[in-house]
PDB file of N, CA and C in Angstrom:
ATOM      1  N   UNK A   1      12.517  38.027  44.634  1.00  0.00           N
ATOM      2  CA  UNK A   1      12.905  37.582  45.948  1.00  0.00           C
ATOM      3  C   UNK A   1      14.202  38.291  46.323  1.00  0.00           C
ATOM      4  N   UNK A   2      14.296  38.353  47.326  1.00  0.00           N
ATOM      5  CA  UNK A   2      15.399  39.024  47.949  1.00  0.00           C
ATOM      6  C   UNK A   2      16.343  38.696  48.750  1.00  0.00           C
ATOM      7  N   UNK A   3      17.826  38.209  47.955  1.00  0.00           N
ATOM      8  CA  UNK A   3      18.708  37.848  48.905  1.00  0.00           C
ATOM      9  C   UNK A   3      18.967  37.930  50.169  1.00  0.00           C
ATOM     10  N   UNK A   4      18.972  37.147  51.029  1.00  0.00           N
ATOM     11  CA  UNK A   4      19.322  36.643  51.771  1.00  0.00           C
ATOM     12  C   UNK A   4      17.877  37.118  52.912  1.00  0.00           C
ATOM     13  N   UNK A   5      16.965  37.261  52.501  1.00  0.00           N
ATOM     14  CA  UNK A   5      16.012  36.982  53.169  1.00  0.00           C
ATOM     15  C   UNK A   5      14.747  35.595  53.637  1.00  0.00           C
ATOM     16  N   UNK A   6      14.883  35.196  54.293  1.00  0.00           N
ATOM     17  CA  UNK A   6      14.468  33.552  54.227  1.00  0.00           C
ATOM     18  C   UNK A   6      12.924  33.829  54.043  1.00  0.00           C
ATOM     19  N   UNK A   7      12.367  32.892  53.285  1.00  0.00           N
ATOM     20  CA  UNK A   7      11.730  32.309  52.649  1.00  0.00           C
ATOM     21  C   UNK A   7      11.279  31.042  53.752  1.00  0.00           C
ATOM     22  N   UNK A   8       9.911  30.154  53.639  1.00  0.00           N
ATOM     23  CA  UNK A   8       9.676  29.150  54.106  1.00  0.00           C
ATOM     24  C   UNK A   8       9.519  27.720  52.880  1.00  0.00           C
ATOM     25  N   UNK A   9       8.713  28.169  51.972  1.00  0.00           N
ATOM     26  CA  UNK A   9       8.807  26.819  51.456  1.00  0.00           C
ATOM     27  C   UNK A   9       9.599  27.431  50.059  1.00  0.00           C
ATOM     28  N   UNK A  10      10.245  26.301  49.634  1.00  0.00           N
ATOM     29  CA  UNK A  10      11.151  26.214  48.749  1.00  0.00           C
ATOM     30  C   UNK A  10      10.732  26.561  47.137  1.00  0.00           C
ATOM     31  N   UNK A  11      10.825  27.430  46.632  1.00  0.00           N
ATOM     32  CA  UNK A  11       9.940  28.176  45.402  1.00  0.00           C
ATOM     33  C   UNK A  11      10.677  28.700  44.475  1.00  0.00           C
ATOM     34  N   UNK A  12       9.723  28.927  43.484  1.00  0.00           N
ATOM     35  CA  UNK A  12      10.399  30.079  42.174  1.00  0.00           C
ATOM     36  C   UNK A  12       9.120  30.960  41.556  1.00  0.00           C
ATOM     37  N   UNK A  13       9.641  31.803  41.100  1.00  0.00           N
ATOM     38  CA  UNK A  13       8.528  32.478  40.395  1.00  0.00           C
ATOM     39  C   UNK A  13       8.862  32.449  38.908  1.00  0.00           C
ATOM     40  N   UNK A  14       7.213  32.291  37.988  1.00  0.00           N
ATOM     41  CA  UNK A  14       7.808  32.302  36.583  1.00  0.00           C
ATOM     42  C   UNK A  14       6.917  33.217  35.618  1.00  0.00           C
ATOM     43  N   UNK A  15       7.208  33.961  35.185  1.00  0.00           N
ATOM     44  CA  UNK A  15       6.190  35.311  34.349  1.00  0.00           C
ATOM     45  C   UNK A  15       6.201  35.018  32.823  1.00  0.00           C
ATOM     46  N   UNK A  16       4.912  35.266  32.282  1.00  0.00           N
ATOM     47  CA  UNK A  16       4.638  34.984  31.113  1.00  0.00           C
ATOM     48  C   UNK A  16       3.364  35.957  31.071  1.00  0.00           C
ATOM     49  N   UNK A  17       4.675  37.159  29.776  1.00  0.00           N
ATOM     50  CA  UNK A  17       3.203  38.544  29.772  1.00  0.00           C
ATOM     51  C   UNK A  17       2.947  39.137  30.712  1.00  0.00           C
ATOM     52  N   UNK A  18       1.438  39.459  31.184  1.00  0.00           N
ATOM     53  CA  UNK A  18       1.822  40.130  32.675  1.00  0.00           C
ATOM     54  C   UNK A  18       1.011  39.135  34.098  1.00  0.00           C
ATOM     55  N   UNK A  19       1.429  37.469  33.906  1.00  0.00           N
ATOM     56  CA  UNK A  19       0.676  36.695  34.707  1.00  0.00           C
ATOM     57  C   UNK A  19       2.064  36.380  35.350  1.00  0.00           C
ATOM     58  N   UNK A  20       1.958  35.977  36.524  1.00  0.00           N
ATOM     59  CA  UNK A  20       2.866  34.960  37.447  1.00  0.00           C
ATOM     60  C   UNK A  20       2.589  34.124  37.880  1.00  0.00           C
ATOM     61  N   UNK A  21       3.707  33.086  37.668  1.00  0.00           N
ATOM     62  CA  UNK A  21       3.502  32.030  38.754  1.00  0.00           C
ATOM     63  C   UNK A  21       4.252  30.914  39.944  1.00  0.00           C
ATOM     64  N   UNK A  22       4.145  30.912  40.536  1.00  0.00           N
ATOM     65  CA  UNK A  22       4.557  30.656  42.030  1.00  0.00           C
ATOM     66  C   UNK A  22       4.861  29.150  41.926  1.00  0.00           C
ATOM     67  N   UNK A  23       5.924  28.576  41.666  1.00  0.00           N
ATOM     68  CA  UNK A  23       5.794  27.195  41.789  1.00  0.00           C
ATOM     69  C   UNK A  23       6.933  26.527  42.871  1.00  0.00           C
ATOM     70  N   UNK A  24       6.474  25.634  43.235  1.00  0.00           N
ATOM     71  CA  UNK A  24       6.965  24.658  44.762  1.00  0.00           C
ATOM     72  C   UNK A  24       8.073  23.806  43.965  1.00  0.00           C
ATOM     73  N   UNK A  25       9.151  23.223  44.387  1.00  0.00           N
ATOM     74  CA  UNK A  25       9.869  23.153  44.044  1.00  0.00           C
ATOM     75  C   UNK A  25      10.243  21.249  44.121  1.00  0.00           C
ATOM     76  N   UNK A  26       9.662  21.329  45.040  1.00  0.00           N
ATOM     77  CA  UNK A  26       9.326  19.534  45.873  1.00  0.00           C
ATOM     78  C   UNK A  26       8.301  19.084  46.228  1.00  0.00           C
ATOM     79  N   UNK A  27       7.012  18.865  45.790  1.00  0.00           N
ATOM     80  CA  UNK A  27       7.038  18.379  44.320  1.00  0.00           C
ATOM     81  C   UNK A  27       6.974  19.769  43.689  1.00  0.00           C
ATOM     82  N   UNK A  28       7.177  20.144  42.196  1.00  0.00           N
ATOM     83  CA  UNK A  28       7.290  20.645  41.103  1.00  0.00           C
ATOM     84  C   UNK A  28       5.946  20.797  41.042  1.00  0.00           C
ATOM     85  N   UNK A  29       5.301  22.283  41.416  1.00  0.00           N
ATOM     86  CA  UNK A  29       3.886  22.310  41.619  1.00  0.00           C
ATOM     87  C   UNK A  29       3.439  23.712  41.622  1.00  0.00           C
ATOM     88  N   UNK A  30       2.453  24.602  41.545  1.00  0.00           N
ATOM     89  CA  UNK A  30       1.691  25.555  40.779  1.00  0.00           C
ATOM     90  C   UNK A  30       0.848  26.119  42.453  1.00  0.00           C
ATOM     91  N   UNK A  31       1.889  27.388  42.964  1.00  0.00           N
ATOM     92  CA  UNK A  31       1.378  27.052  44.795  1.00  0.00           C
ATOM     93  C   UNK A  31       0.718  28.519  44.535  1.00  0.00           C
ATOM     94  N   UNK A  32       0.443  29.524  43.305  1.00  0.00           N
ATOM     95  CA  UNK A  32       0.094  31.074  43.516  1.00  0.00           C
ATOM     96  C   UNK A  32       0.406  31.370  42.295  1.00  0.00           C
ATOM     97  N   UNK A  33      -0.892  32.334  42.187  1.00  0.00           N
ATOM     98  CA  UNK A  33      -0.789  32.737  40.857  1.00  0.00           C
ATOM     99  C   UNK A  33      -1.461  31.586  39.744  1.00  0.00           C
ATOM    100  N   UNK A  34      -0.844  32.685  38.343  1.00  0.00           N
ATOM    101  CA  UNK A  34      -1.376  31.503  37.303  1.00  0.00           C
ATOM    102  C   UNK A  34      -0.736  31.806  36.294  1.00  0.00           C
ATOM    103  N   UNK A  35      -0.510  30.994  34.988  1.00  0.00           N
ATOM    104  CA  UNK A  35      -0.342  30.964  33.874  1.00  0.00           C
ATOM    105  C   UNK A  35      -1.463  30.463  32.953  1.00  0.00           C
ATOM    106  N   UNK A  36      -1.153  30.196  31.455  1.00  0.00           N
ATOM    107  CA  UNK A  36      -1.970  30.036  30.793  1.00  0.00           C
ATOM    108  C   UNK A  36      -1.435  28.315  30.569  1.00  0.00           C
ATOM    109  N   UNK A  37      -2.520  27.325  30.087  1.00  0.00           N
ATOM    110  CA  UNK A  37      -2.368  25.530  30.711  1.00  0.00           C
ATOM    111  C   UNK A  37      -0.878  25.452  30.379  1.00  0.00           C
ATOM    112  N   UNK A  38      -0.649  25.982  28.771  1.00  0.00           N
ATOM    113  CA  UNK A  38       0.792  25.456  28.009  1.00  0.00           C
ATOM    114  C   UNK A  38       1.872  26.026  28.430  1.00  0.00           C
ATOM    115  N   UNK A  39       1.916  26.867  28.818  1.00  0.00           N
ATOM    116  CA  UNK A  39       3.115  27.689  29.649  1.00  0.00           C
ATOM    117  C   UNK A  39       3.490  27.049  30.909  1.00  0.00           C
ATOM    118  N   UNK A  40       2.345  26.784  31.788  1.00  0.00           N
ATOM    119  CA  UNK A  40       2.630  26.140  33.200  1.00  0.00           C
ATOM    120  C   UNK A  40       3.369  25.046  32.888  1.00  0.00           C
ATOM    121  N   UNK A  41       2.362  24.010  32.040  1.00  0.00           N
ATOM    122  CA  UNK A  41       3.056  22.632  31.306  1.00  0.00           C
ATOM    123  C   UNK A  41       4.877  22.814  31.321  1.00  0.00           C
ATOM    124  N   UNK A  42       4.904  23.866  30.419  1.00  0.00           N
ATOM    125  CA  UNK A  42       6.238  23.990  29.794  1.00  0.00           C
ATOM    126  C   UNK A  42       7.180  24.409  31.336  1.00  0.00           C
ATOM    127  N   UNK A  43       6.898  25.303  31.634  1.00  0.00           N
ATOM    128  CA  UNK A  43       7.649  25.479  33.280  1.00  0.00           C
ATOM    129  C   UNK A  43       7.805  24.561  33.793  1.00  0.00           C
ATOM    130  N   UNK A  44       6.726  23.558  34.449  1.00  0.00           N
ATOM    131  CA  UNK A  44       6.897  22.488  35.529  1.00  0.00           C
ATOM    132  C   UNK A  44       7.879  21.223  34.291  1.00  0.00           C
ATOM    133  N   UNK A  45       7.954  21.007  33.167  1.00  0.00           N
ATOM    134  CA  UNK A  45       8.559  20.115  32.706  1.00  0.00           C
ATOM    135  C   UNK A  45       9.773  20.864  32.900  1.00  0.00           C
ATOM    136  N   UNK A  46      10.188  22.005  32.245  1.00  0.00           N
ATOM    137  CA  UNK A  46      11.423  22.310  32.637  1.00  0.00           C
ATOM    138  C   UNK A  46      12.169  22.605  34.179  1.00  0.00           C
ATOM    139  N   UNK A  47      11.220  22.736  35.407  1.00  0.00           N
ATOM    140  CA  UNK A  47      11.434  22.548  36.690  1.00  0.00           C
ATOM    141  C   UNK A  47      12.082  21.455  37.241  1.00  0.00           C
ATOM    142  N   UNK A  48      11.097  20.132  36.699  1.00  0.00           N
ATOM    143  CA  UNK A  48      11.214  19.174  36.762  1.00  0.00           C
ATOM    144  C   UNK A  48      13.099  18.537  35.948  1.00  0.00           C
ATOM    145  N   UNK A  49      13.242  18.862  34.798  1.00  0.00           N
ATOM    146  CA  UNK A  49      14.618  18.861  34.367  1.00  0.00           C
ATOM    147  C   UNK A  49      16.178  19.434  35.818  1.00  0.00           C
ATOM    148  N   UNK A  50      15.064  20.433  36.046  1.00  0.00           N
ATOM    149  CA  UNK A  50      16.445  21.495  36.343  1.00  0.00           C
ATOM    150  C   UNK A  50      16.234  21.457  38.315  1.00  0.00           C
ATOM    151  N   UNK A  51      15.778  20.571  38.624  1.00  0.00           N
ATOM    152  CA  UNK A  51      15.389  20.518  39.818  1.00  0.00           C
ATOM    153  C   UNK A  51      16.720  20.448  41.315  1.00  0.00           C
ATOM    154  N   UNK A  52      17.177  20.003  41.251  1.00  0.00           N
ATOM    155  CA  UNK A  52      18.651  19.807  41.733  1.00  0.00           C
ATOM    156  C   UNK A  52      18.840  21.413  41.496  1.00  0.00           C
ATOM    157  N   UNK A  53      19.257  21.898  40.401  1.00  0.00           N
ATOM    158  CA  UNK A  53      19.879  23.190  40.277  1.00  0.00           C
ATOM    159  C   UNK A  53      18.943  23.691  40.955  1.00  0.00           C
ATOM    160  N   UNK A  54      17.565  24.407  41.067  1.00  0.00           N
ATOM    161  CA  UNK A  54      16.639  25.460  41.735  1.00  0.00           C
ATOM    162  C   UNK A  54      16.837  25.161  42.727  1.00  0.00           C
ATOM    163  N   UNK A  55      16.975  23.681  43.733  1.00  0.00           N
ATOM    164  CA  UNK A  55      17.043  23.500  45.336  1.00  0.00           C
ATOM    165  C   UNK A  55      18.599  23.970  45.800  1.00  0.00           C
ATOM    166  N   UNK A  56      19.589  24.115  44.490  1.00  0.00           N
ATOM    167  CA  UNK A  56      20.600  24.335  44.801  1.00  0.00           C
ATOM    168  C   UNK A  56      20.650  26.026  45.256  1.00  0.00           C
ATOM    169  N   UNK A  57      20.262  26.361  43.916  1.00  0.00           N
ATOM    170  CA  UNK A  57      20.030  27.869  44.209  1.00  0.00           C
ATOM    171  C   UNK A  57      18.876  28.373  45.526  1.00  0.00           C
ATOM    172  N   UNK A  58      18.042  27.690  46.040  1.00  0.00           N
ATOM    173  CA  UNK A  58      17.117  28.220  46.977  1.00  0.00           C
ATOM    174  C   UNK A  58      18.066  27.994  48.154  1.00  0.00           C
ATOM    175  N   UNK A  59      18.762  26.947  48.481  1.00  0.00           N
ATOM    176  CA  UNK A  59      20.341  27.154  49.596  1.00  0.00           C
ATOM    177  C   UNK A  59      20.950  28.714  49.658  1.00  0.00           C
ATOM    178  N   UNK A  60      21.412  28.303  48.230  1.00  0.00           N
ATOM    179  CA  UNK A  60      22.175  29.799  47.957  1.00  0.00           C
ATOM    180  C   UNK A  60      21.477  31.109  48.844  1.00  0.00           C
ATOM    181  N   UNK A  61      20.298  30.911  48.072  1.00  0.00           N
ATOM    182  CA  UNK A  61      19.342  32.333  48.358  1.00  0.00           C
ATOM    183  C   UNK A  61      19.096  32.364  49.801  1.00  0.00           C
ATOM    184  N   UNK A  62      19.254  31.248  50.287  1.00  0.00           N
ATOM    185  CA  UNK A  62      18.452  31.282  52.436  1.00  0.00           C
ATOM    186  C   UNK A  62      19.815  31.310  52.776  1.00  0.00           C
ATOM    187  N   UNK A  63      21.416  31.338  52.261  1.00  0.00           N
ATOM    188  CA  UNK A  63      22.434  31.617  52.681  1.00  0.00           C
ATOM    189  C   UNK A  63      22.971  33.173  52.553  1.00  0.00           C
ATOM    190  N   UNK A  64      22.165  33.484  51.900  1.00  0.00           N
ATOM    191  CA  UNK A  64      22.488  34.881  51.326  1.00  0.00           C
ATOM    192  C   UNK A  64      23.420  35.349  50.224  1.00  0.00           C
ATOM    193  N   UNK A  65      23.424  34.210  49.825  1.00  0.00           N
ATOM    194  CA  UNK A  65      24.279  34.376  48.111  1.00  0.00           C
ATOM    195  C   UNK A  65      23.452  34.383  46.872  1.00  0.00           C
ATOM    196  N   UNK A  66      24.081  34.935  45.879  1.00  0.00           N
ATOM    197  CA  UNK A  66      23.551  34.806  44.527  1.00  0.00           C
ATOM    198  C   UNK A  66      23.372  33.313  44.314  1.00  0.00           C
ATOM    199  N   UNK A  67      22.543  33.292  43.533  1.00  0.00           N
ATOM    200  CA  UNK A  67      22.273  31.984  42.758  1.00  0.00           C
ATOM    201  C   UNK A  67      22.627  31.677  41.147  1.00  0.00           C
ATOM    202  N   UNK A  68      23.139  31.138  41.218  1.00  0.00           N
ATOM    203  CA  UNK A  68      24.081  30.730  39.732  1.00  0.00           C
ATOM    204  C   UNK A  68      22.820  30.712  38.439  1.00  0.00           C
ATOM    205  N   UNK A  69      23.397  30.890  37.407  1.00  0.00           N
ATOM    206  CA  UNK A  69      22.174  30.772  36.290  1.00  0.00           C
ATOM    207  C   UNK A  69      21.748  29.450  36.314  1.00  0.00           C
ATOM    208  N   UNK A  70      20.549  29.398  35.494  1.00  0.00           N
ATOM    209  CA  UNK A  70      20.430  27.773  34.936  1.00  0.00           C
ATOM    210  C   UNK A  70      19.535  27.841  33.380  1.00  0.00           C
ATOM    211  N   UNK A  71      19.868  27.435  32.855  1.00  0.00           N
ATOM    212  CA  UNK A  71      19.707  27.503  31.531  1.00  0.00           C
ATOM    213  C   UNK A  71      17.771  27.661  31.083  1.00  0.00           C
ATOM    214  N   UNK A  72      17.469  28.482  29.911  1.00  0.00           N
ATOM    215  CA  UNK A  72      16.388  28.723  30.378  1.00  0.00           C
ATOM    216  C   UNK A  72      15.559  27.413  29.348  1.00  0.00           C
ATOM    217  N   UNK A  73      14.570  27.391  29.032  1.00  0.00           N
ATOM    218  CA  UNK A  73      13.746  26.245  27.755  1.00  0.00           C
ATOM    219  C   UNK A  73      14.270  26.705  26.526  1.00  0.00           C
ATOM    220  N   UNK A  74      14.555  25.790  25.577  1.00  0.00           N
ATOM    221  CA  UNK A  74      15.247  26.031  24.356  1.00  0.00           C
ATOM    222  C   UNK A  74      13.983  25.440  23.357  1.00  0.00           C
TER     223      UNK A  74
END
């Protein structure tokens, strides 16, 4: 995605190998693309954790700023 270019619904993308996937942010949801079941699982639980931070950063990003890290699954 590309700073400071707006976007409509509120998203992230998450890659595993050479699949992607597109997930919604409110609800924590699977909008494009695909993963494999346990990977998605593992994304949307950790989405779900870090949720506040990604809506924080999708501000950022429709303001045209960087978006701060957020810690990845441990």
């Amino acid at each position: 995605m590309e700073v400071g270019v707006p976007h409509h619904t509120p998203h992230f993308h998450a890659y595993y190998q050479d699949e992607e996937g597109v997930f919604s942010l409110d609800p924590v949801d699977l909008i494009a693309g695909s993963l494999p079941r346990r990977q998605r699982r593992l994304v949307e639980a950790w989405a779900e954790v870090h949720q506040a931070e990604l809506l924080a950063d999708w501000q950022r990003l429709q303001a045209g700023q960087v978006p701060k890290p957020i810690d990845p699954l441990q």
